[in-house]
PDB file of N, CA and C in Angstrom:
ATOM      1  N   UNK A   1      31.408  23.743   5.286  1.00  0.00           N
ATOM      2  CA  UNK A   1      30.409  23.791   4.237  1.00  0.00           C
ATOM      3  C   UNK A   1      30.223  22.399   3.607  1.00  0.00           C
ATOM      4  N   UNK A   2      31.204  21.577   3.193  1.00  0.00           N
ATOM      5  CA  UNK A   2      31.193  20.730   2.896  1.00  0.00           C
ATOM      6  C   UNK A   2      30.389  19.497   3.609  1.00  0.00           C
ATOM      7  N   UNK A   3      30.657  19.521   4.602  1.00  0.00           N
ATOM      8  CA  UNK A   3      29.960  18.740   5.862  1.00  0.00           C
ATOM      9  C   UNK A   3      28.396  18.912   6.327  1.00  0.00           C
ATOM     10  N   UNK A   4      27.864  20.068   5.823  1.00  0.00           N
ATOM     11  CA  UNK A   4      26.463  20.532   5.918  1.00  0.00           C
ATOM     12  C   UNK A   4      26.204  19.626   4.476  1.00  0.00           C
ATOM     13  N   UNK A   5      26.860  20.309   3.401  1.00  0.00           N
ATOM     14  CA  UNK A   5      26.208  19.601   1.735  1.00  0.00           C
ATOM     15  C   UNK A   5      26.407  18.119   1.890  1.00  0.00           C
ATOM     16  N   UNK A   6      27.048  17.569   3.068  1.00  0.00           N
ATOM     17  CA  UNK A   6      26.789  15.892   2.696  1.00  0.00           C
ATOM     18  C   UNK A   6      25.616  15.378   3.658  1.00  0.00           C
ATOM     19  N   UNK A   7      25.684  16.323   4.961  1.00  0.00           N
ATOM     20  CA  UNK A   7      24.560  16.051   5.823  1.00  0.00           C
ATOM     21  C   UNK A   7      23.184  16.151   5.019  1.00  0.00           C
ATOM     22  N   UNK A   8      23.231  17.104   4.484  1.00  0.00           N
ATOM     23  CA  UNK A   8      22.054  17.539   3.551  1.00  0.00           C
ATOM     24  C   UNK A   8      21.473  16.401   2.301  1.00  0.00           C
ATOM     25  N   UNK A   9      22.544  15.671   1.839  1.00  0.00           N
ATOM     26  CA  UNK A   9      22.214  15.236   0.741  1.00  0.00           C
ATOM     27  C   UNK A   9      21.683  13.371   1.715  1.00  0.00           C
ATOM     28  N   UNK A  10      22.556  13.096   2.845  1.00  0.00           N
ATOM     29  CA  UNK A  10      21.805  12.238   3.605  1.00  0.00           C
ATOM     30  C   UNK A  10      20.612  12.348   4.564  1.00  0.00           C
ATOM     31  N   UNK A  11      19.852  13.430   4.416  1.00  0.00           N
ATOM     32  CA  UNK A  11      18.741  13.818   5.002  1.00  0.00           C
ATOM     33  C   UNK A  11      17.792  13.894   3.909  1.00  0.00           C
ATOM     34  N   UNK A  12      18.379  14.105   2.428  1.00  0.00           N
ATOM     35  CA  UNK A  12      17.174  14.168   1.171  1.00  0.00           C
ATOM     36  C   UNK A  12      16.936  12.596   0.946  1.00  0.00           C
ATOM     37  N   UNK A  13      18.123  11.859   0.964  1.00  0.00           N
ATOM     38  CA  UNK A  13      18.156  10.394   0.026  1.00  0.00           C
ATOM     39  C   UNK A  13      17.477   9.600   1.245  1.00  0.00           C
ATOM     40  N   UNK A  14      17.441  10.102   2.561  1.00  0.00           N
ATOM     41  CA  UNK A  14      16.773   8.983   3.665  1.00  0.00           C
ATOM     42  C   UNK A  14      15.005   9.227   3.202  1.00  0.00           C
ATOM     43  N   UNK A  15      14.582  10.369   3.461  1.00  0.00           N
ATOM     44  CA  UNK A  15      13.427  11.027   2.708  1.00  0.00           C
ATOM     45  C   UNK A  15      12.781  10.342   1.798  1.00  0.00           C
ATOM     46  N   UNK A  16      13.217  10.511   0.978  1.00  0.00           N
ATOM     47  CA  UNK A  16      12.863   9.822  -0.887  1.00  0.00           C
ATOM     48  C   UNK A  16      12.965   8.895  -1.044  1.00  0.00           C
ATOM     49  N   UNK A  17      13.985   8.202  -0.356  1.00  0.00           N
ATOM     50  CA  UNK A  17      14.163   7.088  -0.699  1.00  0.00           C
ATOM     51  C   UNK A  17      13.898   5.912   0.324  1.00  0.00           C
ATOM     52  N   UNK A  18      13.017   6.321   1.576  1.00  0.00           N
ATOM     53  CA  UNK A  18      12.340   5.125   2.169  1.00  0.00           C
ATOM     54  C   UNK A  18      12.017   3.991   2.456  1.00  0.00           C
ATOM     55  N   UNK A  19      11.122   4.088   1.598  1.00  0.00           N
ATOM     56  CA  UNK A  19      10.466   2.985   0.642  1.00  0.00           C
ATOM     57  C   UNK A  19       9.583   1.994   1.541  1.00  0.00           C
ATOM     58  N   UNK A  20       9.939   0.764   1.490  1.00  0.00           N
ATOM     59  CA  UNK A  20       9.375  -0.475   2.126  1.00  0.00           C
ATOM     60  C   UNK A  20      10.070  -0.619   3.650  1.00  0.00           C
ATOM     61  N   UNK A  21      11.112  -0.139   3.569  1.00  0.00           N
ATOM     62  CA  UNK A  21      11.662  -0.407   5.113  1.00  0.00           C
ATOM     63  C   UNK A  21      10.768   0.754   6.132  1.00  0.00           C
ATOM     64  N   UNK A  22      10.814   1.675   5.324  1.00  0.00           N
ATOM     65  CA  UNK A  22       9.831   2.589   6.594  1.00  0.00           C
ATOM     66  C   UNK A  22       8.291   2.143   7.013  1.00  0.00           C
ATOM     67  N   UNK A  23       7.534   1.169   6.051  1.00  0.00           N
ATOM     68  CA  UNK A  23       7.096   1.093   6.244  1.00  0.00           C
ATOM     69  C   UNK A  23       6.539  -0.276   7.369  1.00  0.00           C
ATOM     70  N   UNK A  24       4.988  -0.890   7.400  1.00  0.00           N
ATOM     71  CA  UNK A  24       4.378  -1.551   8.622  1.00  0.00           C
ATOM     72  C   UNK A  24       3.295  -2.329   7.859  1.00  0.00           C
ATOM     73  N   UNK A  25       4.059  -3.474   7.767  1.00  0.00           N
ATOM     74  CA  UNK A  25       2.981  -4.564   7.314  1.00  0.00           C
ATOM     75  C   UNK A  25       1.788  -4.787   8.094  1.00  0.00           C
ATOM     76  N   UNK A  26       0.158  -4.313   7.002  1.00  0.00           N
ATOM     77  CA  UNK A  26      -0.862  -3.905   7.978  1.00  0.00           C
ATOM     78  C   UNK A  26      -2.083  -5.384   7.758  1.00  0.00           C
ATOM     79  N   UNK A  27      -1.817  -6.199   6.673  1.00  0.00           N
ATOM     80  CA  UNK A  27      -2.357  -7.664   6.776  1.00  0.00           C
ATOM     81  C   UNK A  27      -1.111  -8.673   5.987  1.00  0.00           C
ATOM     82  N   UNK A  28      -1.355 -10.092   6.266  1.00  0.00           N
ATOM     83  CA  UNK A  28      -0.735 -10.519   5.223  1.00  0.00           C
ATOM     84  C   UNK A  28      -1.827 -11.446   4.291  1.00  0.00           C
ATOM     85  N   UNK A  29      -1.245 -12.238   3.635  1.00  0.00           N
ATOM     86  CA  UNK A  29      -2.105 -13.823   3.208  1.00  0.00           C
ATOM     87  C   UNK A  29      -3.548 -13.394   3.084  1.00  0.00           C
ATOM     88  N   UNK A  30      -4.140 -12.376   2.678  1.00  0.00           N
ATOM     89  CA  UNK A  30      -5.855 -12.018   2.207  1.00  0.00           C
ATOM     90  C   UNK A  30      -5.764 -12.128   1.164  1.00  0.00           C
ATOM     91  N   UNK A  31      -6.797 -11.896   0.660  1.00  0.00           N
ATOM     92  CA  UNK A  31      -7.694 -12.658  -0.518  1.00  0.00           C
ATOM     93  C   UNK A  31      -8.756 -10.900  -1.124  1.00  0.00           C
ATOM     94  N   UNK A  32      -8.131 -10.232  -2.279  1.00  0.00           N
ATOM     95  CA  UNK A  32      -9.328  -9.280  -2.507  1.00  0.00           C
ATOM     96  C   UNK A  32     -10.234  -9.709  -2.960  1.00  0.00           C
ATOM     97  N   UNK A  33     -11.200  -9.614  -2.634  1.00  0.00           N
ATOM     98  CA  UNK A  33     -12.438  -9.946  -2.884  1.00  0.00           C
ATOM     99  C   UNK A  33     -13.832  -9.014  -3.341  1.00  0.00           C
ATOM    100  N   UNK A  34     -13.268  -7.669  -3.390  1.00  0.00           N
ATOM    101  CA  UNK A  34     -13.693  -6.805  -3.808  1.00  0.00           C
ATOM    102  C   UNK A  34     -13.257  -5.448  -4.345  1.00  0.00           C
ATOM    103  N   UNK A  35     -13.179  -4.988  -5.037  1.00  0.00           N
ATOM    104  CA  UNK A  35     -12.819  -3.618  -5.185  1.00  0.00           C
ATOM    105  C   UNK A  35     -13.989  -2.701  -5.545  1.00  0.00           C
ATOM    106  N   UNK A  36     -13.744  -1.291  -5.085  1.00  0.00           N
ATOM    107  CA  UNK A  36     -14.689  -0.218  -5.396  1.00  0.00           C
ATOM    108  C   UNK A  36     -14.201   1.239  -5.251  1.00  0.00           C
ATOM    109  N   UNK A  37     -14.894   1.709  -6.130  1.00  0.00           N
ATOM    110  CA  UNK A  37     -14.572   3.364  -6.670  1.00  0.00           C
ATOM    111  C   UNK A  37     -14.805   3.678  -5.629  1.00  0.00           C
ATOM    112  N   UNK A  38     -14.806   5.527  -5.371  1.00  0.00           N
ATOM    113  CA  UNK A  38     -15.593   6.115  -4.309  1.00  0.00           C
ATOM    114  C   UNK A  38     -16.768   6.584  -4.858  1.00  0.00           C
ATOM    115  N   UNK A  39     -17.783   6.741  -4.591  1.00  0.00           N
ATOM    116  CA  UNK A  39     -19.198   7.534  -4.809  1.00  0.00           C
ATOM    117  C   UNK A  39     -18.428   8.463  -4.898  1.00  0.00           C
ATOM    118  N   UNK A  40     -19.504   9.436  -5.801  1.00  0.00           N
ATOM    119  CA  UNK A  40     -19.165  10.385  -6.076  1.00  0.00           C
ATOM    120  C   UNK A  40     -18.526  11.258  -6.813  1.00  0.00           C
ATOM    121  N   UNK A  41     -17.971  10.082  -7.436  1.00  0.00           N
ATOM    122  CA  UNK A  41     -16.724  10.378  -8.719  1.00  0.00           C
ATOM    123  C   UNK A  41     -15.445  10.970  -7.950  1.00  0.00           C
ATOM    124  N   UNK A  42     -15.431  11.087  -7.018  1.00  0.00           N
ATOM    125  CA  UNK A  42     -13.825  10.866  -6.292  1.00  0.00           C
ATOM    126  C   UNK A  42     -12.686  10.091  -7.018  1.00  0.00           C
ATOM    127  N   UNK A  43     -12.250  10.299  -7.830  1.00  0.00           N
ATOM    128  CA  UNK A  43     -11.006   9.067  -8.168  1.00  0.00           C
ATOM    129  C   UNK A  43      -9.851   9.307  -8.096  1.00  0.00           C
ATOM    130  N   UNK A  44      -9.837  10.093  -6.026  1.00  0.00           N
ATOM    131  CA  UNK A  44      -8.542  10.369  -5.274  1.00  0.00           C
ATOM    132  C   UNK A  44      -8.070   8.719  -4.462  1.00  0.00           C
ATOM    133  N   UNK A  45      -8.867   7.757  -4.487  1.00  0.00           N
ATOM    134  CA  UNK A  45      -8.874   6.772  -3.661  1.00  0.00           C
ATOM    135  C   UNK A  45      -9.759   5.428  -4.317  1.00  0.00           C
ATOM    136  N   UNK A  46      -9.551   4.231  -4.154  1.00  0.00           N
ATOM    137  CA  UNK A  46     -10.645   3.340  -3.756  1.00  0.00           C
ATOM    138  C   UNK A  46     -10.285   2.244  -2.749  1.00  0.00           C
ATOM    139  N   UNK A  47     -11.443   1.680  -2.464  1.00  0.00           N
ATOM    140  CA  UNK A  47     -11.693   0.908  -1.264  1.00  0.00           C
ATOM    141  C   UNK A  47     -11.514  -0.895  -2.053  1.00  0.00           C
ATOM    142  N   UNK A  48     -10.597  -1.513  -0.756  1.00  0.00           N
ATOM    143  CA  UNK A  48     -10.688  -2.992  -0.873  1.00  0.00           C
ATOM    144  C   UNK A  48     -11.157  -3.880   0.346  1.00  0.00           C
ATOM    145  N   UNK A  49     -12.004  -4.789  -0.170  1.00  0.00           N
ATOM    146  CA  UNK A  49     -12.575  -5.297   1.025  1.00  0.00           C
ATOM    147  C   UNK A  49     -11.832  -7.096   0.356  1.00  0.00           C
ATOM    148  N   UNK A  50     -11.607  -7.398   2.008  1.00  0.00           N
ATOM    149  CA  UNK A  50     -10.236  -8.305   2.068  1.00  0.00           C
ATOM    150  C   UNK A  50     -11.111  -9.273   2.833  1.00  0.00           C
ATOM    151  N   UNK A  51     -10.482 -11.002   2.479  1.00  0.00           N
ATOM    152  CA  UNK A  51     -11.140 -11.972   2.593  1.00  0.00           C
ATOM    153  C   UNK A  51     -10.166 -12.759   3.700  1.00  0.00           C
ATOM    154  N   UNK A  52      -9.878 -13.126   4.668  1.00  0.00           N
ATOM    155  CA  UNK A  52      -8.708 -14.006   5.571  1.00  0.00           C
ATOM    156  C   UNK A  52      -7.591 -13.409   5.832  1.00  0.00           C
ATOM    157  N   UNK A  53      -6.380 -13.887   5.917  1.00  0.00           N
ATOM    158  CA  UNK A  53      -5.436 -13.147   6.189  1.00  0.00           C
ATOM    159  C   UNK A  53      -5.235 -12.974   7.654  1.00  0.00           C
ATOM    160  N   UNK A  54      -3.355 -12.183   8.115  1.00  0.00           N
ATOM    161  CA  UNK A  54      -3.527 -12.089   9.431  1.00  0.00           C
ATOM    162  C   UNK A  54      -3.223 -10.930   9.070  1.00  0.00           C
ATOM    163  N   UNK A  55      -3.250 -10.258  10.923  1.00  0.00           N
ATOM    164  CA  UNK A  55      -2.412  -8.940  10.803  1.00  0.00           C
ATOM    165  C   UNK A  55      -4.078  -7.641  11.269  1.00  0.00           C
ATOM    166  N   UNK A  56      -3.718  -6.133  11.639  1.00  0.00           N
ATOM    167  CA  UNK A  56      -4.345  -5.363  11.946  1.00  0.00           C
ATOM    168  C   UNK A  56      -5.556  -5.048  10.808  1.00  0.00           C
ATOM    169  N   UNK A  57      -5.834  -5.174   9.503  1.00  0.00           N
ATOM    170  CA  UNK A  57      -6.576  -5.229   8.705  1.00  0.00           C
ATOM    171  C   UNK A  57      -7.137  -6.455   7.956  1.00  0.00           C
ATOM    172  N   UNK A  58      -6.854  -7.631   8.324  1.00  0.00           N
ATOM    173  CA  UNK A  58      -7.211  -8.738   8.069  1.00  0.00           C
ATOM    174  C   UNK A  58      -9.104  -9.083   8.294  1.00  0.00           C
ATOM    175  N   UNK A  59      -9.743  -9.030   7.018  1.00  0.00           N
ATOM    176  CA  UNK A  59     -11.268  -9.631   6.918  1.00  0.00           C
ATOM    177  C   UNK A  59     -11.698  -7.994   6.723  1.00  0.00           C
ATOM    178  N   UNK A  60     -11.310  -6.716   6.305  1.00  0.00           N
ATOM    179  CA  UNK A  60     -11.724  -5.678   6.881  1.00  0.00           C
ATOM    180  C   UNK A  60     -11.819  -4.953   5.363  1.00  0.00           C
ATOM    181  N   UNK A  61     -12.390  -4.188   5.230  1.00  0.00           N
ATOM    182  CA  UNK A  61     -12.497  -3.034   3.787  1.00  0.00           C
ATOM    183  C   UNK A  61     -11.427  -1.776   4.009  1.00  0.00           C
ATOM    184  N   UNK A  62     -10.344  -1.933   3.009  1.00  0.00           N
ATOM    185  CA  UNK A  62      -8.611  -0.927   3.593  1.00  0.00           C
ATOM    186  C   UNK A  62      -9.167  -0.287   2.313  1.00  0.00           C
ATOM    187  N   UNK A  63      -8.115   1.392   2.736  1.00  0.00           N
ATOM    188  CA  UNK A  63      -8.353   2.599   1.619  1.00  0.00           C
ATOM    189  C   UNK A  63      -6.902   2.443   1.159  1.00  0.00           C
ATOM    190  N   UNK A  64      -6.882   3.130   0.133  1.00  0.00           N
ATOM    191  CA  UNK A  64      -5.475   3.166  -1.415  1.00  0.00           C
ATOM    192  C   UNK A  64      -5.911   4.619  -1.446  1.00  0.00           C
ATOM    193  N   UNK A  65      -4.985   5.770  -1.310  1.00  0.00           N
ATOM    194  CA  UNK A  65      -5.637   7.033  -2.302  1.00  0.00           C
ATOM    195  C   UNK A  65      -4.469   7.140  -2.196  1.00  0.00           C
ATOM    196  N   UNK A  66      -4.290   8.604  -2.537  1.00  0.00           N
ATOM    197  CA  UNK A  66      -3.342   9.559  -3.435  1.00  0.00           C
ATOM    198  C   UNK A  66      -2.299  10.185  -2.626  1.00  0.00           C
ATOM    199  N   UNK A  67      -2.970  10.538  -1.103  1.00  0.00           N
ATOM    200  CA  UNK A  67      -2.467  11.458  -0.682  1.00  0.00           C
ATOM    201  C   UNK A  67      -1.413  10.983  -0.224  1.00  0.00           C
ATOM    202  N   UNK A  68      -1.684   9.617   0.863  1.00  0.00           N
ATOM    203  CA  UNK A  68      -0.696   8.077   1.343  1.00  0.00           C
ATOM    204  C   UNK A  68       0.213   7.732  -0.014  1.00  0.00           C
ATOM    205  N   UNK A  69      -0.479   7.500  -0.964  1.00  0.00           N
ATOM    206  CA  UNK A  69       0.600   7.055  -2.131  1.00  0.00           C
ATOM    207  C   UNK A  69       1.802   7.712  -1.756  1.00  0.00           C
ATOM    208  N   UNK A  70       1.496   8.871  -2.079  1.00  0.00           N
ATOM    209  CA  UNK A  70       3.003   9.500  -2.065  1.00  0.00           C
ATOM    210  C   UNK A  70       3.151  10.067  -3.620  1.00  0.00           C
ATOM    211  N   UNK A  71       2.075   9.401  -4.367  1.00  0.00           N
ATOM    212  CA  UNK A  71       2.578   9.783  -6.078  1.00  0.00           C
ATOM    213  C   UNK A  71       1.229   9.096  -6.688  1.00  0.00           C
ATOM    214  N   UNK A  72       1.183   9.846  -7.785  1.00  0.00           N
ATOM    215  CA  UNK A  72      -0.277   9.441  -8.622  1.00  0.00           C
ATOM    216  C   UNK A  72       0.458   8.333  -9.486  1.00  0.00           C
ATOM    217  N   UNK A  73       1.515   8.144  -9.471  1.00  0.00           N
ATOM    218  CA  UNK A  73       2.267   7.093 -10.260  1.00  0.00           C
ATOM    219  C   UNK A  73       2.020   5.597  -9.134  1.00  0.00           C
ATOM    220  N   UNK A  74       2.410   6.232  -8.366  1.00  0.00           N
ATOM    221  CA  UNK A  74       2.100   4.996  -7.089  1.00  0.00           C
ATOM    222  C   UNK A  74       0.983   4.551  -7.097  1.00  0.00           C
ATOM    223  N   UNK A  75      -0.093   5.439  -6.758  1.00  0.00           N
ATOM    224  CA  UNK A  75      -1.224   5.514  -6.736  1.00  0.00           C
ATOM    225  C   UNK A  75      -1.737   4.611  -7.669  1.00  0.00           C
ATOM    226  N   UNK A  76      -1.489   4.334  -9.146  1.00  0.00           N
ATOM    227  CA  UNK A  76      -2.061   3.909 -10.169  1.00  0.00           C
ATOM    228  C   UNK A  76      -0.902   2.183  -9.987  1.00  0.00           C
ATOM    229  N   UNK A  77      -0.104   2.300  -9.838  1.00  0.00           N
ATOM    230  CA  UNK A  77       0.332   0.985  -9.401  1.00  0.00           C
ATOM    231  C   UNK A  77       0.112   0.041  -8.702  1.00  0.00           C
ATOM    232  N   UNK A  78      -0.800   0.576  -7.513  1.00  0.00           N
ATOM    233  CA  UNK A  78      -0.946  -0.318  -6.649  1.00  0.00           C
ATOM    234  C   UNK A  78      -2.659  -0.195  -7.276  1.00  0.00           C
ATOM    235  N   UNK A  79      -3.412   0.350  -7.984  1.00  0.00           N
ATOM    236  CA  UNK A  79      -4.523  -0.428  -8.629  1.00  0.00           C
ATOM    237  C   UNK A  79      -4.311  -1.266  -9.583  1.00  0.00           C
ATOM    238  N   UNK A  80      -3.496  -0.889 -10.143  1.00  0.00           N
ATOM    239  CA  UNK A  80      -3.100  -2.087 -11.020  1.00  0.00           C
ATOM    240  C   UNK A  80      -2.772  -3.777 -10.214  1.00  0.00           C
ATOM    241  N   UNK A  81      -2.173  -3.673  -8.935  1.00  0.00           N
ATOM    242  CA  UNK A  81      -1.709  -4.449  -8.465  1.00  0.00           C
ATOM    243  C   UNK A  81      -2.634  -4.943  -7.692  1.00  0.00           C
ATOM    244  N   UNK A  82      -3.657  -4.853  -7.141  1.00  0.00           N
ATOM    245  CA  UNK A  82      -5.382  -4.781  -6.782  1.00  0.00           C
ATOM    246  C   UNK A  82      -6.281  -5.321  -7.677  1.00  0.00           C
ATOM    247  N   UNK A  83      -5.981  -4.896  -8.902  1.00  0.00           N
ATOM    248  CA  UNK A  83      -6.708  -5.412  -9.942  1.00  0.00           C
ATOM    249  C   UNK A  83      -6.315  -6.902 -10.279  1.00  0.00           C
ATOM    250  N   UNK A  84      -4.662  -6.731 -10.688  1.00  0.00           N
ATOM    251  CA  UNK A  84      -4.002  -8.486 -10.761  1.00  0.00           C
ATOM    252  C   UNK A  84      -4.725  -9.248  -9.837  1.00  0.00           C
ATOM    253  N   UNK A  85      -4.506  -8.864  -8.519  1.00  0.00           N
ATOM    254  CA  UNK A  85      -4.864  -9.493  -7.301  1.00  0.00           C
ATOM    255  C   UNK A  85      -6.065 -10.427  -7.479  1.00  0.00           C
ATOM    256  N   UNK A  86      -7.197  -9.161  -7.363  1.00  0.00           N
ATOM    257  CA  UNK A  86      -8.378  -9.539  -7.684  1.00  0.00           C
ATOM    258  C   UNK A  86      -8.688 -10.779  -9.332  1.00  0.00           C
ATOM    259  N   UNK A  87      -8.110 -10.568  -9.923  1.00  0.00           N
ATOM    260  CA  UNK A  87      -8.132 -11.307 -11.064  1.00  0.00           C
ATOM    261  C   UNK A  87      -7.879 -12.615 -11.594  1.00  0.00           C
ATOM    262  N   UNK A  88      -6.538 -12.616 -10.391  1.00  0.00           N
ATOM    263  CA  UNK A  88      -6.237 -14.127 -10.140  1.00  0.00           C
ATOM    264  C   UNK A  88      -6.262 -15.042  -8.898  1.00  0.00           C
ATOM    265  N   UNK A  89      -7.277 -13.946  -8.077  1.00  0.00           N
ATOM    266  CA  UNK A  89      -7.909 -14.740  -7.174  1.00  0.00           C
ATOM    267  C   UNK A  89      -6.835 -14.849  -5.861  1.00  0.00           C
ATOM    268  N   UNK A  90      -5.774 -14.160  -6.301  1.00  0.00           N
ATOM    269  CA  UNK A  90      -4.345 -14.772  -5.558  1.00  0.00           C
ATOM    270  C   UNK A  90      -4.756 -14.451  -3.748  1.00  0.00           C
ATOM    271  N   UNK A  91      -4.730 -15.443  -2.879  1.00  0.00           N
ATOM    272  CA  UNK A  91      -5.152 -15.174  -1.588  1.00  0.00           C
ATOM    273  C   UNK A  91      -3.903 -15.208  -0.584  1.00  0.00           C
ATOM    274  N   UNK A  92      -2.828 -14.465  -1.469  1.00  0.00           N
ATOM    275  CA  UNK A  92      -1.335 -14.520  -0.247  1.00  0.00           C
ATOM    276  C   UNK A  92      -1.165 -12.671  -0.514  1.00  0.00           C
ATOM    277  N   UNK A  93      -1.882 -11.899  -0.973  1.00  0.00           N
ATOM    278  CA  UNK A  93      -1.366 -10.983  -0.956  1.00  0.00           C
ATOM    279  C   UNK A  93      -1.573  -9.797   0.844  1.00  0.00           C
ATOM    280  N   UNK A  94      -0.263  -9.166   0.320  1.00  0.00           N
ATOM    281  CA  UNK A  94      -0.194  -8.322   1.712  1.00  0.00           C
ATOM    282  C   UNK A  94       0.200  -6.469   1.499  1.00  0.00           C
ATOM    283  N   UNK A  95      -0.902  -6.175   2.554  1.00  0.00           N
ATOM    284  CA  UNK A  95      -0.126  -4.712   2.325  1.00  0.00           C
ATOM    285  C   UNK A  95      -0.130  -4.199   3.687  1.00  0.00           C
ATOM    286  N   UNK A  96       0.505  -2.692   3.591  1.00  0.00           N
ATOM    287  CA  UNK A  96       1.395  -1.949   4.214  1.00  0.00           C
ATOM    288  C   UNK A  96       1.204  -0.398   4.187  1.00  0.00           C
ATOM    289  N   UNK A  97       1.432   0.377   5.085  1.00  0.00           N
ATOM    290  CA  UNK A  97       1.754   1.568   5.188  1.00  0.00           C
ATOM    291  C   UNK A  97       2.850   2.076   5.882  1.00  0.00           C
ATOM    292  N   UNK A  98       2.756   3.513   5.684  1.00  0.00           N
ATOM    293  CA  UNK A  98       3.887   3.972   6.509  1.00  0.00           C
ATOM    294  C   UNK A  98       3.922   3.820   7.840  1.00  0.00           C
ATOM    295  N   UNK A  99       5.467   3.783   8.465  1.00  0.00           N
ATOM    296  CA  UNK A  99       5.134   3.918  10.192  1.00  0.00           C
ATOM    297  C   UNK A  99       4.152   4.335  10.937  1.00  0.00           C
ATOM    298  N   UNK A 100       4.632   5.859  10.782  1.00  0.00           N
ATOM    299  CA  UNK A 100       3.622   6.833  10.934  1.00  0.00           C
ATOM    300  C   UNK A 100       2.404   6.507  11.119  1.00  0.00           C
ATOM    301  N   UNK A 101       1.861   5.900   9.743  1.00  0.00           N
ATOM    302  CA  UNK A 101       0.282   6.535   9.173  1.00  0.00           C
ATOM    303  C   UNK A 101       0.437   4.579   8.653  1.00  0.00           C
ATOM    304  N   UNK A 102      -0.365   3.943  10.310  1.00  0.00           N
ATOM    305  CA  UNK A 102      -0.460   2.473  10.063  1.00  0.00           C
ATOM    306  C   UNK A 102      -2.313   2.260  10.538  1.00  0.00           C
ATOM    307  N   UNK A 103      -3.141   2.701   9.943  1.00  0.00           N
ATOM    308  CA  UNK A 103      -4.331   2.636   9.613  1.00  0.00           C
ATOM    309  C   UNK A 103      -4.665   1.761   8.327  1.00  0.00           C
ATOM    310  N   UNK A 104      -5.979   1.690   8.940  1.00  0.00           N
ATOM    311  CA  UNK A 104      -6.528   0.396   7.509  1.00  0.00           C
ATOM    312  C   UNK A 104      -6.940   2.095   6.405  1.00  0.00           C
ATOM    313  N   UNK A 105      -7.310   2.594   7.043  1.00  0.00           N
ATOM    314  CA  UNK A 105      -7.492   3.173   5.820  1.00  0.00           C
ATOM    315  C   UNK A 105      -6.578   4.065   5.275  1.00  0.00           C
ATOM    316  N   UNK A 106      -5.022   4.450   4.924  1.00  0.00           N
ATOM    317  CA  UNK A 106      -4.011   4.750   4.725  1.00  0.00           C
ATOM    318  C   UNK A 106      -3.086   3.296   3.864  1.00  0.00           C
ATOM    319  N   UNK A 107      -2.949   2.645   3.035  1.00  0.00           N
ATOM    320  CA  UNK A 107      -2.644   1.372   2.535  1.00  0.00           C
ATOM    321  C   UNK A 107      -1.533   2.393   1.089  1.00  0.00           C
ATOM    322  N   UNK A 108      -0.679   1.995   1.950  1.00  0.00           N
ATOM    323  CA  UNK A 108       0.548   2.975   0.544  1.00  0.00           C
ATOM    324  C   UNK A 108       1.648   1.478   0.129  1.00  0.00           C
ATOM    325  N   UNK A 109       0.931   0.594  -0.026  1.00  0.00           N
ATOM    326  CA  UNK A 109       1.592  -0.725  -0.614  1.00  0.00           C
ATOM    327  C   UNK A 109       1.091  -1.931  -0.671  1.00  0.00           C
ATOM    328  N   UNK A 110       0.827  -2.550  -1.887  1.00  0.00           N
ATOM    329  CA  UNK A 110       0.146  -4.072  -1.836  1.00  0.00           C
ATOM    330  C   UNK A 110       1.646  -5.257  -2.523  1.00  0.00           C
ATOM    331  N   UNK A 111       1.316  -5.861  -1.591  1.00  0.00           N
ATOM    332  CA  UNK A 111       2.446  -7.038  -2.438  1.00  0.00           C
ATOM    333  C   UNK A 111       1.905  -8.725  -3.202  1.00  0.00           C
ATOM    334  N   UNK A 112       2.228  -8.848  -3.677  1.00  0.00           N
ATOM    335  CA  UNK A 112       1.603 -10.273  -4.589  1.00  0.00           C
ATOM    336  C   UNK A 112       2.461 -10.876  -4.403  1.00  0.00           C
ATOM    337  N   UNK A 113       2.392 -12.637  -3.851  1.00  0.00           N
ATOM    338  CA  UNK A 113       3.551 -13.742  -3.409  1.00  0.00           C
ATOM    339  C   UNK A 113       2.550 -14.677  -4.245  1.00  0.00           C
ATOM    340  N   UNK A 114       3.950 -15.579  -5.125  1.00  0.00           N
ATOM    341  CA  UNK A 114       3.164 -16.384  -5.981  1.00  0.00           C
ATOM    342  C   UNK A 114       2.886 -17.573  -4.806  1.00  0.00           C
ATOM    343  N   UNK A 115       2.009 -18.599  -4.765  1.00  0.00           N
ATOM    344  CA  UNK A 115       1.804 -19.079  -3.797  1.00  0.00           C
ATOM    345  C   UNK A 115       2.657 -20.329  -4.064  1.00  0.00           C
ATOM    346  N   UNK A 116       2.999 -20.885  -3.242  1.00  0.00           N
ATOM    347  CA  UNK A 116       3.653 -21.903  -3.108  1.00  0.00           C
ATOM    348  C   UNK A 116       2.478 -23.531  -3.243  1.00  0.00           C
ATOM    349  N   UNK A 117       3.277 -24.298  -3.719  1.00  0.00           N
ATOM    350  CA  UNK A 117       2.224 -25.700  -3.570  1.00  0.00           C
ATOM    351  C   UNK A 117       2.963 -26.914  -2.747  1.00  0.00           C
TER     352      UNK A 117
END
């Protein structure tokens, strides 16, 4: 019994606790250059359209929603972090999704690198 409740509790904490290693860096070094709601009043998702950069979504318009988040907490973090982006122009940022689910339009992570001079 004991040996099931520890198997168990390393099958919940691999789960939940993921994070960045599960995931698949899907551009790096772009530039947002746009952000937008969805028509419609949808505000399960919005769309970023990305300026340079390398990588499978690089120059391309990537989706952020809810379902990929993983959490409406997430969800609202990484607009926030979209928004910085966009705000300070910063052109090193990179994002990511899960293994799994490595589509431009699936984006469950943005990262901001202060740029170097």
């Amino acid at each position: 019994m004991k040996k099931l409740i520890i198997s168990l509790g390393f099958f919940v904490s691999a789960n939940c606790f993921g994070g960045i290693n599960d995931s698949v860096e899907l551009v790096a070094n772009a530039q947002i250059i746009e952000i937008e709601s969805t028509r419609g009043g949808n505000a399960r998702k919005f769309y970023l359209t990305l300026k340079g950069g390398t990588g499978k979504c690089a120059n391309q318009k990537v989706t952020v929603n809810i379902e990929t988040s993983g959490s409406v907490s997430l969800f609202t973090r990484n607009y926030s972090t979209a928004l910085t982006a966009f705000s300070l122009q910063l052109k090193t940022v990179s994002m990511g999704g899960y293994k799994s689910e490595h589509g431009c339009d699936q984006i469950t992570y943005i990262k901001l690198t202060n740029p170097s001079d």
